[in-house]
Protein backbone atom coordinates (compact mmCIF):
# COMPACT_ATOMS: atom_id res chain seq x y z
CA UNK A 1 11.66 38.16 34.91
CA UNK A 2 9.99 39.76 38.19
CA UNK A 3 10.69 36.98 39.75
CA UNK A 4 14.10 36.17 39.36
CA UNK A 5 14.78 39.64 40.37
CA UNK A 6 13.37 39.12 43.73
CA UNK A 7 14.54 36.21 44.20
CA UNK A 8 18.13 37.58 43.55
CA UNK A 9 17.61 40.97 45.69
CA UNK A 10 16.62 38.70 48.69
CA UNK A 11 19.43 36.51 48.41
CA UNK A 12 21.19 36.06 51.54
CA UNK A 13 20.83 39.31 52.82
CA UNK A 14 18.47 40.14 55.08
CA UNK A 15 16.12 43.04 56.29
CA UNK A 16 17.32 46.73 54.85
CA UNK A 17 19.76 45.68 53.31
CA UNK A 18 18.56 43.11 51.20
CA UNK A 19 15.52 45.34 50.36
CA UNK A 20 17.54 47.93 48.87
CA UNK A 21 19.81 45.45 46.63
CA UNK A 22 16.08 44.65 45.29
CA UNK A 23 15.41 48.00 44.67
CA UNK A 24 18.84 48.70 42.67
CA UNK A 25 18.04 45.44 40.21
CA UNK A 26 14.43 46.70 39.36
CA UNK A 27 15.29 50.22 39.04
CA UNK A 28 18.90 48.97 37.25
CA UNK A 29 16.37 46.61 35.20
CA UNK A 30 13.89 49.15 34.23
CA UNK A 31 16.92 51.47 33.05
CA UNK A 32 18.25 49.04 31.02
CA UNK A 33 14.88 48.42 29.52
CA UNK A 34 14.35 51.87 28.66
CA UNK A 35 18.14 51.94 27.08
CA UNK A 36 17.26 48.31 25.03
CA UNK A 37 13.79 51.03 23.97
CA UNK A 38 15.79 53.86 23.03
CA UNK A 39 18.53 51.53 21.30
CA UNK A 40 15.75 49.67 19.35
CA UNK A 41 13.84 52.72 17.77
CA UNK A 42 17.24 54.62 16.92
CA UNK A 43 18.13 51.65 14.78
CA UNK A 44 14.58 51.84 13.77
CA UNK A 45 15.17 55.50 12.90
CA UNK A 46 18.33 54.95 10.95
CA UNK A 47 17.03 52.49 8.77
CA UNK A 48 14.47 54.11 8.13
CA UNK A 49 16.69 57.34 7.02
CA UNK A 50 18.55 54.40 5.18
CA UNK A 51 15.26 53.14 3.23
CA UNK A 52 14.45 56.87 2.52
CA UNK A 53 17.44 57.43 1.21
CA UNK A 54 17.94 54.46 -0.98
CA UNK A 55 14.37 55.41 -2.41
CA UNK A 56 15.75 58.79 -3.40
CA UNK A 57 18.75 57.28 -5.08
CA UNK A 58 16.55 54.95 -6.97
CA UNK A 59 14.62 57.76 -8.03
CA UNK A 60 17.85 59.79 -9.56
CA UNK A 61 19.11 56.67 -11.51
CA UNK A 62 16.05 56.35 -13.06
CA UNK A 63 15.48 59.77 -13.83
CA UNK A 64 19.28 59.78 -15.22
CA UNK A 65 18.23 56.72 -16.86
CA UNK A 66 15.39 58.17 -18.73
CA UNK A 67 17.50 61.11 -19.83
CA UNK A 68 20.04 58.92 -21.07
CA UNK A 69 17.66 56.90 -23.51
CA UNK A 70 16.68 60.33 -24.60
CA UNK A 71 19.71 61.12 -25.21
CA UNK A 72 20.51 57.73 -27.46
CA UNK A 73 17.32 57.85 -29.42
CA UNK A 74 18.11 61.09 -30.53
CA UNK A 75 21.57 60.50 -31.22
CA UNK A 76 20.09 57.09 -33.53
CA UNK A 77 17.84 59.21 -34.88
CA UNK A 78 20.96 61.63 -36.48
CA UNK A 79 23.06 58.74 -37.22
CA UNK A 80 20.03 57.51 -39.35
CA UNK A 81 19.83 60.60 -41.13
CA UNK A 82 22.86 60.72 -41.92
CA UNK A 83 22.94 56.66 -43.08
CA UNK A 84 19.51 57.58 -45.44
CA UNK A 85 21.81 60.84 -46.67
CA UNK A 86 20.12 63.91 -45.71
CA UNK A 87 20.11 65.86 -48.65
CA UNK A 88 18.28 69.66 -48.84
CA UNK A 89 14.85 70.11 -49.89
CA UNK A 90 15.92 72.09 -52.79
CA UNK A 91 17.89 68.90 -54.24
CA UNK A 92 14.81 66.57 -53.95
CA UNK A 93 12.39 69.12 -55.47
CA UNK A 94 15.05 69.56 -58.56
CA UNK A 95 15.01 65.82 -58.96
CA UNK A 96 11.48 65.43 -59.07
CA UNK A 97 10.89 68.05 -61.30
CA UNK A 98 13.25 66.86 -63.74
CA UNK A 99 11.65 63.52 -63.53
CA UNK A 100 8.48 65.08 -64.07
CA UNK A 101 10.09 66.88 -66.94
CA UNK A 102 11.41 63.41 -68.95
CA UNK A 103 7.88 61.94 -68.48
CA UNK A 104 6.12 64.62 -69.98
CA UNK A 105 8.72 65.22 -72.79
CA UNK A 106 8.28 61.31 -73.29
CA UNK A 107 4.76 61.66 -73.28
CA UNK A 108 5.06 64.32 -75.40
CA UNK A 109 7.11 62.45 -78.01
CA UNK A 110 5.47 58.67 -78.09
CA UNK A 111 2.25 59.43 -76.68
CA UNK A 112 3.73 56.36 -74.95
CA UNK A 113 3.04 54.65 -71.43
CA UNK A 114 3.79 58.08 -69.88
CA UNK A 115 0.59 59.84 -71.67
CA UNK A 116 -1.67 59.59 -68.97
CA UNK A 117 0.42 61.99 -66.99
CA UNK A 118 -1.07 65.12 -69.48
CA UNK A 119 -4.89 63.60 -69.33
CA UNK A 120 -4.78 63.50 -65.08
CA UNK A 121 -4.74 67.03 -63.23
CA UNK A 122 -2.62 67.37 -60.28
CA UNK A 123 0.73 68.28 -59.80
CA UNK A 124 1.84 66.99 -62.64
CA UNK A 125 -0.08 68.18 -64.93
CA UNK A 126 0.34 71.60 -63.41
CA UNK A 127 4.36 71.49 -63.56
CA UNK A 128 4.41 70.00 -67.24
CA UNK A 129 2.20 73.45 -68.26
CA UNK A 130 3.93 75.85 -66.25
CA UNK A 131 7.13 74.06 -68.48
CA UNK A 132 5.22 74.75 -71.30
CA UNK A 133 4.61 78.25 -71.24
């Protein structure tokens, strides 16, 4: 590229004149070098900036992401509840101890396939005596 350049700045001019024509390319070169420098790493710069943000967005929609599926599981979760029929713990101990209460009194009665329930301790056993007294 040096070469051309002198070339050029020698043209047909001769002696002071063509030396300072030569001088205005290189230094009018070298500037525009410096420019194509400057122009290079600004666009390096910005896309950079671009990358870094792009990275941050990323980093929201998949933190928004992650709430979301929070959000839905619990939301499943109460719809399933609801689906099974959430009843209160008071209902579900009342049915269980009336259940508790027809084996024994069948027990009771036949000495039938519900006997066993007197002859094993546990809960049973202990709710079908606290009925007794």
């Amino acid at each position: 590229m040096a070469q051309l350049i002198r070339e050029k700045g020698r043209g047909n001019e001769g002696g002071i004149a063509g030396r300072q024509r030569y001088e205005e390319i290189i230094t009018g070169t070298q500037e525009s070098l410096l420019r194509c420098f400057k122009e290079k790493r600004k666009k390096k710069e910005k896309e950079k900036k671009k990358e870094k943000k792009n990275k941050e967005k990323e980093k929201k929609k998949k933190e928004k992401r992650k709430k979301n599926k929070e959000k839905k599981r619990g939301r499943r979760r109460k719809r399933r509840g609801r689906r099974r029929g959430s009843r209160g713990k008071e209902e579900v101990e009342e049915e269980v101890s009336s259940s508790v209460e027809k084996e024994v009194s069948l027990s009771e009665e036949e000495g039938g396939p519900h006997s066993w329930i007197l002859e094993t301790p546990g809960p049973a056993r202990l709710v079908s005596e606290s009925l007794a007294q």
